[in-house]
PDB file of N, CA and C in Angstrom:
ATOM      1  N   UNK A   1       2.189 -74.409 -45.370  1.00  0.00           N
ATOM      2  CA  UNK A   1       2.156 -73.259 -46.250  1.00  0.00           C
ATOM      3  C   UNK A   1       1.733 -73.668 -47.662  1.00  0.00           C
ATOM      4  N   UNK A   2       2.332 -74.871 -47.955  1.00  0.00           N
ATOM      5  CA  UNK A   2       1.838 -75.585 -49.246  1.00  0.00           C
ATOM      6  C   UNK A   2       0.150 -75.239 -49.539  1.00  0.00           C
ATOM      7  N   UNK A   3      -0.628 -75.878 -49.076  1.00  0.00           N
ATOM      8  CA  UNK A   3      -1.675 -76.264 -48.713  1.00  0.00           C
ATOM      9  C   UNK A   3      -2.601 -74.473 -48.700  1.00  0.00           C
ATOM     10  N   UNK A   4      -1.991 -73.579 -48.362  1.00  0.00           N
ATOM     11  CA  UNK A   4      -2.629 -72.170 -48.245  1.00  0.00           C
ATOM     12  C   UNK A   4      -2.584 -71.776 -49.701  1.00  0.00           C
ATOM     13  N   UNK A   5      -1.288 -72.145 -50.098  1.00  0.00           N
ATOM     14  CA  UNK A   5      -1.207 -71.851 -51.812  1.00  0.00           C
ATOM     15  C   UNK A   5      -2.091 -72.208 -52.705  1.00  0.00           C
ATOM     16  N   UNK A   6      -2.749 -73.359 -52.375  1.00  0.00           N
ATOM     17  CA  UNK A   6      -3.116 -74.396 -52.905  1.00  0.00           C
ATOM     18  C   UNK A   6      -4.824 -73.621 -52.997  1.00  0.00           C
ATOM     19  N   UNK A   7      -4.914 -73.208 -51.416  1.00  0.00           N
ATOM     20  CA  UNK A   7      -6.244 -73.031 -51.850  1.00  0.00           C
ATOM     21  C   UNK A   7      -6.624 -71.425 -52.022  1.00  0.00           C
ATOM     22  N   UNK A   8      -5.567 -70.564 -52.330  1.00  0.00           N
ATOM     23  CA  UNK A   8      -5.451 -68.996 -52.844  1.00  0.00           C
ATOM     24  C   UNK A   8      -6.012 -69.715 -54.141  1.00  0.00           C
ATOM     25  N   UNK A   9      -4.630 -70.224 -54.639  1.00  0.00           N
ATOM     26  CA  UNK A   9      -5.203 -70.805 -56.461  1.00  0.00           C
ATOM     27  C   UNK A   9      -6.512 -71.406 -56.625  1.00  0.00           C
ATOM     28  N   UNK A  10      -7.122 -71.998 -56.002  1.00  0.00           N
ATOM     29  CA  UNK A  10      -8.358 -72.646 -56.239  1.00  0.00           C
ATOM     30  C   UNK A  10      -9.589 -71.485 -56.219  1.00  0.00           C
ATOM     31  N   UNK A  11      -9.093 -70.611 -54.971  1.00  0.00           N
ATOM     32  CA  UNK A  11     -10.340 -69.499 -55.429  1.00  0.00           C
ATOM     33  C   UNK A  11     -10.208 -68.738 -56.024  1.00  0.00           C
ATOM     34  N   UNK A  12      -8.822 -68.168 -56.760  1.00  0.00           N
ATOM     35  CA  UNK A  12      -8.444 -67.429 -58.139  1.00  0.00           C
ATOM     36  C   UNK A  12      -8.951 -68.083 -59.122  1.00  0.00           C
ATOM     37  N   UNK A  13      -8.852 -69.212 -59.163  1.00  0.00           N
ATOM     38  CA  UNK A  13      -9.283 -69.689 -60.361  1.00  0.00           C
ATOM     39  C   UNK A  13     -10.836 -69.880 -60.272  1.00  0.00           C
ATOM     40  N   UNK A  14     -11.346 -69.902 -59.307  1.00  0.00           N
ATOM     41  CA  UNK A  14     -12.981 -70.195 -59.382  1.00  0.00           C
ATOM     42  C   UNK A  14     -13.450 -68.496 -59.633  1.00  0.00           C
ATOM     43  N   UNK A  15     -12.941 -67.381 -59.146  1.00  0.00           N
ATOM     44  CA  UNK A  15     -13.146 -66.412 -59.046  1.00  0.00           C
ATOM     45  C   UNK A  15     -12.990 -66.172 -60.748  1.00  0.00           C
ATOM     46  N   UNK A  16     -12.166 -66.311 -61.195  1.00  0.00           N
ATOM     47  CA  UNK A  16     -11.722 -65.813 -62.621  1.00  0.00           C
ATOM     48  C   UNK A  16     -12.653 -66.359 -63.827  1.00  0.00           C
ATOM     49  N   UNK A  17     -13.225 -67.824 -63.202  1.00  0.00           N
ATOM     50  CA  UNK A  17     -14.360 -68.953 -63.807  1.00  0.00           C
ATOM     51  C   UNK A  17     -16.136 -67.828 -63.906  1.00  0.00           C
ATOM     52  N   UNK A  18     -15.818 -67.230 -62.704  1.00  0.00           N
ATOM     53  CA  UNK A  18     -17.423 -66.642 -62.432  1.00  0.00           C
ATOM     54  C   UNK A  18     -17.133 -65.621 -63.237  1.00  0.00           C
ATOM     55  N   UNK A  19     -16.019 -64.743 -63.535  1.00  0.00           N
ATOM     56  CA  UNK A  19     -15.944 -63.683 -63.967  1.00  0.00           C
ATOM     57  C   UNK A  19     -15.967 -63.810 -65.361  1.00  0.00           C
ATOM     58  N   UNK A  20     -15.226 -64.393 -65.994  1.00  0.00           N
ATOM     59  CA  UNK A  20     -15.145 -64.764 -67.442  1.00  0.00           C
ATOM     60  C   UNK A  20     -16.512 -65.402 -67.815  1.00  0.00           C
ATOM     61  N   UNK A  21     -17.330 -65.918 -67.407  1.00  0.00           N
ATOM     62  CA  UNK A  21     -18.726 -67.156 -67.483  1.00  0.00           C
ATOM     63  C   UNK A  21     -19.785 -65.675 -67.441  1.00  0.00           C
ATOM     64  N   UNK A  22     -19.289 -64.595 -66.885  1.00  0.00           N
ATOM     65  CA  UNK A  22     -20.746 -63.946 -66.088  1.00  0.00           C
ATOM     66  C   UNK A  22     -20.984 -62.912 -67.684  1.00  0.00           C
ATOM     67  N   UNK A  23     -20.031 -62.327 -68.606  1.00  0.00           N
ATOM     68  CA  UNK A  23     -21.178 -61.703 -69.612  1.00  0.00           C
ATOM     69  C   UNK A  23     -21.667 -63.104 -70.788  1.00  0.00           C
ATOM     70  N   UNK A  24     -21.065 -63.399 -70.910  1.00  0.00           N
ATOM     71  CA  UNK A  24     -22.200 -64.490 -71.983  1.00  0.00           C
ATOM     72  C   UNK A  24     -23.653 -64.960 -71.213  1.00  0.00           C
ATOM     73  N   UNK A  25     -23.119 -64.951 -69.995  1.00  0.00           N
ATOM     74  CA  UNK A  25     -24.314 -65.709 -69.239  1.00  0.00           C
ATOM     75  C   UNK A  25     -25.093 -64.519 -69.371  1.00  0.00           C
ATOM     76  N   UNK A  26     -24.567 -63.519 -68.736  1.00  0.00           N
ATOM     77  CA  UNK A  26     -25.660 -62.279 -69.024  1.00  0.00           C
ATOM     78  C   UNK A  26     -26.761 -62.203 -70.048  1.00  0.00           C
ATOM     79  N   UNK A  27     -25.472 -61.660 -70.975  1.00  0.00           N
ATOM     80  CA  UNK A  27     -25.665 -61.490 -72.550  1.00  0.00           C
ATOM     81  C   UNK A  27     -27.196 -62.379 -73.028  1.00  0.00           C
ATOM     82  N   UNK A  28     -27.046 -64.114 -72.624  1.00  0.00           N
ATOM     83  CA  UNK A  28     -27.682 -65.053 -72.818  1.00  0.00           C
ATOM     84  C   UNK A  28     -29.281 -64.782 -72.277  1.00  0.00           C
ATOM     85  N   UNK A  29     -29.402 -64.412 -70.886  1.00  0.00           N
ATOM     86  CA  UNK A  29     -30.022 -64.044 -70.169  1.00  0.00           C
ATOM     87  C   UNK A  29     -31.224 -62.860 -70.180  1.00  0.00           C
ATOM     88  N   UNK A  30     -30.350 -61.388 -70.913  1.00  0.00           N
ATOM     89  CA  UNK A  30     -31.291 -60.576 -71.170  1.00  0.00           C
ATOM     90  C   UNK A  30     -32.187 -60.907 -72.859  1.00  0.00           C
ATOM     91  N   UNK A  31     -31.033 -61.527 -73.544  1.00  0.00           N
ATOM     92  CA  UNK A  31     -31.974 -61.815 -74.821  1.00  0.00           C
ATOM     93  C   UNK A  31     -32.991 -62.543 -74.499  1.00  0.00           C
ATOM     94  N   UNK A  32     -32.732 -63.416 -73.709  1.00  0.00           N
ATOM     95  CA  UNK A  32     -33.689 -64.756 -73.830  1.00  0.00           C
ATOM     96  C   UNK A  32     -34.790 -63.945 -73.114  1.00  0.00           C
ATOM     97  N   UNK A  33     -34.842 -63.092 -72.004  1.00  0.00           N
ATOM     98  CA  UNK A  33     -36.063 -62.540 -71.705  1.00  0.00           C
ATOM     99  C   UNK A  33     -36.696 -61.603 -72.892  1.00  0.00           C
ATOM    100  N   UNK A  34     -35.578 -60.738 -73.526  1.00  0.00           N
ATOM    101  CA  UNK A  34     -36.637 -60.156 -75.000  1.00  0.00           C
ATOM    102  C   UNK A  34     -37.055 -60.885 -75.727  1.00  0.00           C
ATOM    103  N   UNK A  35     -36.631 -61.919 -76.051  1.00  0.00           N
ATOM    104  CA  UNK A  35     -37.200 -62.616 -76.734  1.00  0.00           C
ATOM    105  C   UNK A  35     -38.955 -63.749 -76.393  1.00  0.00           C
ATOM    106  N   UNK A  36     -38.456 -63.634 -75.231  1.00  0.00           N
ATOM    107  CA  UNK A  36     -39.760 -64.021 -74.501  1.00  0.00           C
ATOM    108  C   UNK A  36     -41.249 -63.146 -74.474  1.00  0.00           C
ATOM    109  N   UNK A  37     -40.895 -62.380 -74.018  1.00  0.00           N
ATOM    110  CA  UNK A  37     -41.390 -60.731 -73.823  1.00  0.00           C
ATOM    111  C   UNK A  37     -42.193 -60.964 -75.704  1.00  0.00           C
ATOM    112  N   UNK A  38     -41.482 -60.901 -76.473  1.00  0.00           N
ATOM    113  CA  UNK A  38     -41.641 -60.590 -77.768  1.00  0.00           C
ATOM    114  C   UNK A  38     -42.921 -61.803 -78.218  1.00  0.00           C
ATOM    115  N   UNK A  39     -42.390 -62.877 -77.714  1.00  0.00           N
ATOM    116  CA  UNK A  39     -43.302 -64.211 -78.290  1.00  0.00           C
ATOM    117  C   UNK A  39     -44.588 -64.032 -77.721  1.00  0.00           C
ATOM    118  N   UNK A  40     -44.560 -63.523 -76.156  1.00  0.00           N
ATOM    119  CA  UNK A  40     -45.808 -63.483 -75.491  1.00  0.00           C
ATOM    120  C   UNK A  40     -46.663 -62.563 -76.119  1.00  0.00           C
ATOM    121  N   UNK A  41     -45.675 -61.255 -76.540  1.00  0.00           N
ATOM    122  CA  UNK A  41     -46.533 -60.174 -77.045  1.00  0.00           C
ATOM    123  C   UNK A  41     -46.846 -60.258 -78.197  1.00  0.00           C
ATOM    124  N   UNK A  42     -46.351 -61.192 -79.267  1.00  0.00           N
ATOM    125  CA  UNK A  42     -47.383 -61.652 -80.147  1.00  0.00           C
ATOM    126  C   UNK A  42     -47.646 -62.785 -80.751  1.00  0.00           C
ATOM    127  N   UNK A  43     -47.095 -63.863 -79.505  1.00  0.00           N
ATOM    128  CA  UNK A  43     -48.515 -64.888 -79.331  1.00  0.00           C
ATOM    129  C   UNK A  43     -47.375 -66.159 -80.560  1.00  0.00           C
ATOM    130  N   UNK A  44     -45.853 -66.047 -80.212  1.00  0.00           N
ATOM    131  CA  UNK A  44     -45.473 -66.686 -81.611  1.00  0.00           C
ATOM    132  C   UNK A  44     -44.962 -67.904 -80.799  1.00  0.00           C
ATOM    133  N   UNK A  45     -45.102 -69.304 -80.519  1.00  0.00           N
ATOM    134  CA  UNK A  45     -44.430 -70.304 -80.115  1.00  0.00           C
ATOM    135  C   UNK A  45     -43.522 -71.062 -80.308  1.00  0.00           C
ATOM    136  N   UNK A  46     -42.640 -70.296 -81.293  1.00  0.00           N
ATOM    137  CA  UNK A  46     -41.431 -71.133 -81.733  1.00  0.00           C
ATOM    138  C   UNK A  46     -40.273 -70.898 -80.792  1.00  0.00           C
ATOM    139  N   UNK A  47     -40.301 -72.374 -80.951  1.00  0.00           N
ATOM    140  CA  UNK A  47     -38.914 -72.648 -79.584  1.00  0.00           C
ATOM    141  C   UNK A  47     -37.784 -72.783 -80.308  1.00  0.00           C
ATOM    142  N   UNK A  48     -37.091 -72.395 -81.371  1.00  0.00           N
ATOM    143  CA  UNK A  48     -36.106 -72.430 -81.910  1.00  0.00           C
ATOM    144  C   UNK A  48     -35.853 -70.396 -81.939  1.00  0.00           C
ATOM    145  N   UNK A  49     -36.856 -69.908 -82.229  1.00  0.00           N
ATOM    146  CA  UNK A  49     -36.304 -68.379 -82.590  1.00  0.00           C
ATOM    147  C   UNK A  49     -35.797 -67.910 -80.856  1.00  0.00           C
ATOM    148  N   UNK A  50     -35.653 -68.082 -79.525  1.00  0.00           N
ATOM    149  CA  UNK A  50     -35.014 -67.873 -78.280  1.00  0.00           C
ATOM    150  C   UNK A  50     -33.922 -68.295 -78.445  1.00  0.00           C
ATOM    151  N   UNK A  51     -34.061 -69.672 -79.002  1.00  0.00           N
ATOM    152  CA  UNK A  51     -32.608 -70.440 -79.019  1.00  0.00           C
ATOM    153  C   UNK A  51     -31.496 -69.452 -79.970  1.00  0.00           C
ATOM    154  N   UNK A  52     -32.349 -69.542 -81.457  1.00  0.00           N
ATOM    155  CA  UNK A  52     -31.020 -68.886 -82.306  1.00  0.00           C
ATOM    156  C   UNK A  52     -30.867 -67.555 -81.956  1.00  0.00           C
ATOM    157  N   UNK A  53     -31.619 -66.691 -81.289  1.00  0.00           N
ATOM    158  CA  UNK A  53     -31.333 -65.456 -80.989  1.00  0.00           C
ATOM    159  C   UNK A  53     -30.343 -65.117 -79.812  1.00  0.00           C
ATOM    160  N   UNK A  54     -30.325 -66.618 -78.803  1.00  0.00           N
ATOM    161  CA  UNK A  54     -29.223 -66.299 -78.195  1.00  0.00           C
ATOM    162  C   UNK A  54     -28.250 -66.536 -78.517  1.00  0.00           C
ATOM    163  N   UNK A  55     -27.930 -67.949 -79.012  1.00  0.00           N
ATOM    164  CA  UNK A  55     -26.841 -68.022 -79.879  1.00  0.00           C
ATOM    165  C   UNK A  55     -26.131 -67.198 -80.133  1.00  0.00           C
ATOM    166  N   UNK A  56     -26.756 -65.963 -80.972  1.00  0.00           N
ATOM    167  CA  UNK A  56     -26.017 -65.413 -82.070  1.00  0.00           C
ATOM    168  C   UNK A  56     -25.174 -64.345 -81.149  1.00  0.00           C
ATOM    169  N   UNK A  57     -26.338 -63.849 -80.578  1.00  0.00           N
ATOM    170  CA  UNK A  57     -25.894 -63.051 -79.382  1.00  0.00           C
ATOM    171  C   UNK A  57     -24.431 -63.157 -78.463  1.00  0.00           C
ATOM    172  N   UNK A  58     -24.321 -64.592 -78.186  1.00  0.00           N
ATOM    173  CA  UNK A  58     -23.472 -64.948 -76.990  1.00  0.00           C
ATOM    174  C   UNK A  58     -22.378 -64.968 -78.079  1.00  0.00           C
ATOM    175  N   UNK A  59     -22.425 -66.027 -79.306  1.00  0.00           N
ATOM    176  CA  UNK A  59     -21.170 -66.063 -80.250  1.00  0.00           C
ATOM    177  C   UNK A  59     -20.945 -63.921 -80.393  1.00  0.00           C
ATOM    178  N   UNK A  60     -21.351 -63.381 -80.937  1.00  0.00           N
ATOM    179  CA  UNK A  60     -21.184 -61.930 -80.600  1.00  0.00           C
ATOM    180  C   UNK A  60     -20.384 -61.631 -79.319  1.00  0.00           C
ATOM    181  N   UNK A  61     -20.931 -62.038 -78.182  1.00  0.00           N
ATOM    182  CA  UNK A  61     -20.168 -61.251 -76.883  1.00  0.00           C
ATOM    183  C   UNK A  61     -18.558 -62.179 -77.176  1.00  0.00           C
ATOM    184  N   UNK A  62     -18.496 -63.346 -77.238  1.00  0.00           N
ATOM    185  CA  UNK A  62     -17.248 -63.877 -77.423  1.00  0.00           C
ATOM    186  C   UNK A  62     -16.154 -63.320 -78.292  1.00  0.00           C
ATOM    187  N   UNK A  63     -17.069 -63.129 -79.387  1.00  0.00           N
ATOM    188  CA  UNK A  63     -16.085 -61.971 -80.857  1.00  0.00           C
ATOM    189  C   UNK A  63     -15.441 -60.962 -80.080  1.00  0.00           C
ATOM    190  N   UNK A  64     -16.552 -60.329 -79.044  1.00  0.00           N
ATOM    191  CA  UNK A  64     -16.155 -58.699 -79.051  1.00  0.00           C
ATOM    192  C   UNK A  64     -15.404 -58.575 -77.583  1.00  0.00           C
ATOM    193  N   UNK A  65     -15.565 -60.148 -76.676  1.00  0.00           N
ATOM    194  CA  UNK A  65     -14.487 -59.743 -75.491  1.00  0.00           C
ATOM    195  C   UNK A  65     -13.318 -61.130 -75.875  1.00  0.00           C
ATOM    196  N   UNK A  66     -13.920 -61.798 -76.419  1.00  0.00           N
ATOM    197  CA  UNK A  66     -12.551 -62.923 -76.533  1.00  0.00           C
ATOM    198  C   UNK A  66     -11.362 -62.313 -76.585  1.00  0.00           C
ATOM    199  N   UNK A  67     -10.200 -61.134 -77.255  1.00  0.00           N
ATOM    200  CA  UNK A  67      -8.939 -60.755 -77.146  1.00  0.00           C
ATOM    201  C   UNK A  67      -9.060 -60.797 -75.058  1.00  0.00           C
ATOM    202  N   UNK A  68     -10.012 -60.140 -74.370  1.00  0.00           N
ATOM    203  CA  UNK A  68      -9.833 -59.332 -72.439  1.00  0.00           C
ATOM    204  C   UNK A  68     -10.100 -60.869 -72.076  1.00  0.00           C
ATOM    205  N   UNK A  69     -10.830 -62.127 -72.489  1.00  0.00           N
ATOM    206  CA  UNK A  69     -10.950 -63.040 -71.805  1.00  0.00           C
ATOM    207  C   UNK A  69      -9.564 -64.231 -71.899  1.00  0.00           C
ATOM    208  N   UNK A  70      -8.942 -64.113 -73.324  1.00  0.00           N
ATOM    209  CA  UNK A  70      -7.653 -64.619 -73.627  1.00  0.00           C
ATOM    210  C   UNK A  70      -6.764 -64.192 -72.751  1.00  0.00           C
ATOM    211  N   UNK A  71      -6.909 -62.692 -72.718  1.00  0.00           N
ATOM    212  CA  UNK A  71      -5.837 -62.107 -71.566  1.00  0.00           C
ATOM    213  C   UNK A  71      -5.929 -62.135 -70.098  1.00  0.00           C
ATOM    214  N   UNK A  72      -7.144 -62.541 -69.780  1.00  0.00           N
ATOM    215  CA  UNK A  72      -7.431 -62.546 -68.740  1.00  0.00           C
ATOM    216  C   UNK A  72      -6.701 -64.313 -68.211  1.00  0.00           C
ATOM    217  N   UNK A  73      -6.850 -65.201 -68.899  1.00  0.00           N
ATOM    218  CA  UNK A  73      -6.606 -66.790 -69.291  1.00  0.00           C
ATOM    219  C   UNK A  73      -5.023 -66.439 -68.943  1.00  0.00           C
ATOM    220  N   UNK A  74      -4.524 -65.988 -69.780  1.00  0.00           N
ATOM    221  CA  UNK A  74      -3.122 -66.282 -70.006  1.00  0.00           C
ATOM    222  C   UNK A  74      -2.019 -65.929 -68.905  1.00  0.00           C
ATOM    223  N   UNK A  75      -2.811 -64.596 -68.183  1.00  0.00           N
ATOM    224  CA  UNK A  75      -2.740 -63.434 -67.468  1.00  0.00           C
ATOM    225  C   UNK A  75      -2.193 -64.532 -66.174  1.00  0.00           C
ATOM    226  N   UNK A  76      -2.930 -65.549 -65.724  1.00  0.00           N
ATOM    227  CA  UNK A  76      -3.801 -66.374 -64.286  1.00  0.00           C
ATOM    228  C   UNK A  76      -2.208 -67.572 -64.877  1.00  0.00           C
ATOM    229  N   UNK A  77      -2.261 -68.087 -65.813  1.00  0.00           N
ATOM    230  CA  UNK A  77      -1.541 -69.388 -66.055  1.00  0.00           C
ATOM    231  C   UNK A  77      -0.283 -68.768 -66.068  1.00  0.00           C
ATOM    232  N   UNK A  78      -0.062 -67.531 -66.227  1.00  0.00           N
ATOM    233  CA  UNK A  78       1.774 -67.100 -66.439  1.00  0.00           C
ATOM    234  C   UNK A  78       1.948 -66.786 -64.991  1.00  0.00           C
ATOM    235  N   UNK A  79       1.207 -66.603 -64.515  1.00  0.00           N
ATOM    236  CA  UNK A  79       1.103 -66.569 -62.939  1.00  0.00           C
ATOM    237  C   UNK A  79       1.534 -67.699 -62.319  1.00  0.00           C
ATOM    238  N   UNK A  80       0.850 -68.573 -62.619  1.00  0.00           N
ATOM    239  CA  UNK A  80       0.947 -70.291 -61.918  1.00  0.00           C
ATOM    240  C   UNK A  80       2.282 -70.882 -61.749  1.00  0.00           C
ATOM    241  N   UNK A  81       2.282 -70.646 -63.360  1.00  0.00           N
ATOM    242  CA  UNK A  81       3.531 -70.801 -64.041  1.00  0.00           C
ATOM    243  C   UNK A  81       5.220 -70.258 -63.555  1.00  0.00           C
ATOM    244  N   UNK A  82       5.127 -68.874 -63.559  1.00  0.00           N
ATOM    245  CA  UNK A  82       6.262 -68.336 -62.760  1.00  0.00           C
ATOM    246  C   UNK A  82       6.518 -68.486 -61.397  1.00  0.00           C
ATOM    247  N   UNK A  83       5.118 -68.944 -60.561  1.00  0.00           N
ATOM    248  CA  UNK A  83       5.336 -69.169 -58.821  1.00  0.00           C
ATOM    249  C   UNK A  83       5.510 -70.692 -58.938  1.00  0.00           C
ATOM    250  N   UNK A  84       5.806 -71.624 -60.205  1.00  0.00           N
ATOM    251  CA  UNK A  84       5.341 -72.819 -59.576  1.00  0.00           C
ATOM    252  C   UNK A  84       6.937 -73.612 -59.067  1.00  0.00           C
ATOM    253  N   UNK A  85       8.039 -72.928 -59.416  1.00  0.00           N
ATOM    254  CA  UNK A  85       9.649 -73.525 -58.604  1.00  0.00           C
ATOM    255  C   UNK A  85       9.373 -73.018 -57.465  1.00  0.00           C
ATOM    256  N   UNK A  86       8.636 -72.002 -57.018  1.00  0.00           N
ATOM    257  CA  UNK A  86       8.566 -71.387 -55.660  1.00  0.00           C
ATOM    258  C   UNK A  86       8.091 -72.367 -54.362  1.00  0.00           C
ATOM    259  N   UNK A  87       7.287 -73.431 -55.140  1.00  0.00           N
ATOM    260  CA  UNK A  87       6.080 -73.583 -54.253  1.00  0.00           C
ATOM    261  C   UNK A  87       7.287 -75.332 -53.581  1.00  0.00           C
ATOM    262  N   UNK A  88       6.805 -75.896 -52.399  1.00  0.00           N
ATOM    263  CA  UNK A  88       7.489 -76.573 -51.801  1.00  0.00           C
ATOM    264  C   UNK A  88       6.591 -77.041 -50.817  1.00  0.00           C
ATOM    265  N   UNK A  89       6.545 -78.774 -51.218  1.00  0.00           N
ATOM    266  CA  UNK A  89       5.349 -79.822 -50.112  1.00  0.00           C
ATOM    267  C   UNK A  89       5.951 -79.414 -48.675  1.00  0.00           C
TER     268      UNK A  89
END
């Protein structure tokens, strides 16, 4: 039974990894194509203006979900935490 616990938690936690990872990645993702889109359409080759535009972007999505991703964090470990006298090799 140990061992079933063991691997519930492992895909909660990988599950919670994809979920928390998936809007920055987004976020990261659609800029970097406008920004692409933008260079092609007028021809500008700087490889730093994709970079800082996502940047700014992703630091943004962090500002505006960091309180739901903290809670989401804390949410998973008070979990762990309260089942972990439960659990038995």
């Amino acid at each position: 039974m140990f061992l079933n616990e063991i691997y519930q938690l492992t895909y909660q936690a990988l599950l919670l990894i994809l979920i928390l990872s998936g809007p920055p990645i987004l976020v990261s993702m659609v800029f970097g194509l406008l920004v692409a889109i933008f260079q092609a359409a007028t021809q500008i080759q700087e490889q730093t203006l994709s970079f800082t535009v996502r940047l700014f972007a992703v630091v943004i999505t962090l500002i505006m979900l960091g309180g739901w991703l903290g809670a989401q964090v804390i949410n998973f470990a008070s979990t762990i935490f309260s089942n972990f006298p439960n659990w038995k090799p």
